[in-house]
Protein backbone atom coordinates (compact mmCIF):
# COMPACT_ATOMS: atom_id res chain seq x y z
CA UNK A 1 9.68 8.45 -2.93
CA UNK A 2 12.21 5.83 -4.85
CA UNK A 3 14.03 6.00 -7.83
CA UNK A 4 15.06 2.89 -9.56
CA UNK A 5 16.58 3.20 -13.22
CA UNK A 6 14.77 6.49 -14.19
CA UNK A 7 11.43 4.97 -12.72
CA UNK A 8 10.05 7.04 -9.48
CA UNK A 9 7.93 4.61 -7.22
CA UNK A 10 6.08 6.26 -3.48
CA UNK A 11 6.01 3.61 -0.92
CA UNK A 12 3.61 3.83 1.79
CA UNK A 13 4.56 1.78 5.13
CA UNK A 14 2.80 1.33 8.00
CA UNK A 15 2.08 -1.06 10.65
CA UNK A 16 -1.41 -2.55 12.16
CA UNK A 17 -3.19 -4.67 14.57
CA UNK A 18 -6.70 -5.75 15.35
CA UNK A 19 -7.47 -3.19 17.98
CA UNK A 20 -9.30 -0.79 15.74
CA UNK A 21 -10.71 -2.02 12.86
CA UNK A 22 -12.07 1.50 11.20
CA UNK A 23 -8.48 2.99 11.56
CA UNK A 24 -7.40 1.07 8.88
CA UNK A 25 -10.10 1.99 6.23
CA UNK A 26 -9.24 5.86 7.42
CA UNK A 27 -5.61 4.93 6.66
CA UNK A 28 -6.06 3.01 3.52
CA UNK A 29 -8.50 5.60 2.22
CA UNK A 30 -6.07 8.40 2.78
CA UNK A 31 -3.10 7.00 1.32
CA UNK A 32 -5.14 5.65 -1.83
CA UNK A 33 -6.05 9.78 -1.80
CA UNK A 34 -2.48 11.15 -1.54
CA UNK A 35 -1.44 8.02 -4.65
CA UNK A 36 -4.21 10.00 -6.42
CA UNK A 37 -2.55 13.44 -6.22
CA UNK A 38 0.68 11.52 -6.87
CA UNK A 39 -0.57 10.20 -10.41
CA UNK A 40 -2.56 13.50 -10.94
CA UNK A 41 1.04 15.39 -10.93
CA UNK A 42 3.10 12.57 -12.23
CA UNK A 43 0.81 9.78 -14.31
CA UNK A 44 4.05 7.37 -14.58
CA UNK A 45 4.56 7.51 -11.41
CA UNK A 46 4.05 3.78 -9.37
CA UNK A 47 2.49 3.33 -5.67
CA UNK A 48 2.87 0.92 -3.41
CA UNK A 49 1.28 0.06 0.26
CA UNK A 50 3.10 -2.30 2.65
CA UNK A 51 1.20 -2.70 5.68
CA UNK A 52 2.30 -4.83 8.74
CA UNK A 53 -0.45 -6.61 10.42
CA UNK A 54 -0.07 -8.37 14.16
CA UNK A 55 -2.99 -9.70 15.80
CA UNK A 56 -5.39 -12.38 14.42
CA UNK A 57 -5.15 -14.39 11.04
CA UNK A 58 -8.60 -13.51 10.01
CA UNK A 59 -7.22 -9.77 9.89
CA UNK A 60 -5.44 -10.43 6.81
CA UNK A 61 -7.85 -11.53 4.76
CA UNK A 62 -10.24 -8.88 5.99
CA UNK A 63 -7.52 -6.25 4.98
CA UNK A 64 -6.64 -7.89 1.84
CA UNK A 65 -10.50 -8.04 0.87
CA UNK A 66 -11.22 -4.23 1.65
CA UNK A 67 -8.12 -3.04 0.29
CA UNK A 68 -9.08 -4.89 -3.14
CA UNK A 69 -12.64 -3.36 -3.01
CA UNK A 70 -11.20 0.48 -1.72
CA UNK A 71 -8.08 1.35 -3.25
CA UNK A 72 -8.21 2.74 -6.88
CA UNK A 73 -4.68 4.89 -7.04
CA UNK A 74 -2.49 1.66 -5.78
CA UNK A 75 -0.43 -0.35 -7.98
CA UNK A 76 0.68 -2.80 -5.34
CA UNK A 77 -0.28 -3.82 -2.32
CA UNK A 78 1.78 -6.15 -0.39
CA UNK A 79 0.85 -7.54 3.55
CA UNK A 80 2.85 -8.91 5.76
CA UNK A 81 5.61 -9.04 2.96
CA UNK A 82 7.61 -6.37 3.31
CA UNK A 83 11.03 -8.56 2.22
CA UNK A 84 9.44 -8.95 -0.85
CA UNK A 85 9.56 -4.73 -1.57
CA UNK A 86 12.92 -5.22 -3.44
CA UNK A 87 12.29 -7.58 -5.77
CA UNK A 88 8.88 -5.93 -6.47
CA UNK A 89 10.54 -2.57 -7.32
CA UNK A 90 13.43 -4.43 -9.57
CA UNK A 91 9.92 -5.90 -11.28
CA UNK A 92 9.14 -1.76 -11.97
């Protein structure tokens, strides 16, 4: 949990590679749920998911696809991008 100028903003990190595909629709699905209880206690409250991903280039876009179809609770989603968490919060 961040707070930036009277705004509170829950990051979610975590890192991922091609080994296991279905882990990372268990993951995604579970953090989307705990953004849901987030907003359910606090409905100005923003979410964010960084994820990592190593392994092959076709990964990404698979990620980026499901995540776009899956996630409900998320306000932003950013992979491989993590240096770009900053200015995304200063956008908040």
């Amino acid at each position: 949990m961040i707070k930036y100028k009277n705004k509170k903003i829950a990051l979610e990190v975590f890192s991922y590679n091609n080994k296991y595909r279905s882990r990372i629709k268990t993951k995604v699905c579970l953090m989307d749920h705990r953004f849901q209880i987030l907003k359910n206690k606090n409905p100005n409250i923003k979410t964010m998911m960084c994820i990592q991903i190593t392994g092959r280039p076709i990964l990404k876009k698979y990620v980026r696809k499901y995540l776009e179809m899956e996630t409900i609770n998320t306000d932003y989603i950013l992979i491989n991008e993590e240096e770009l968490i900053p200015n995304v919060i200063k956008k908040i």
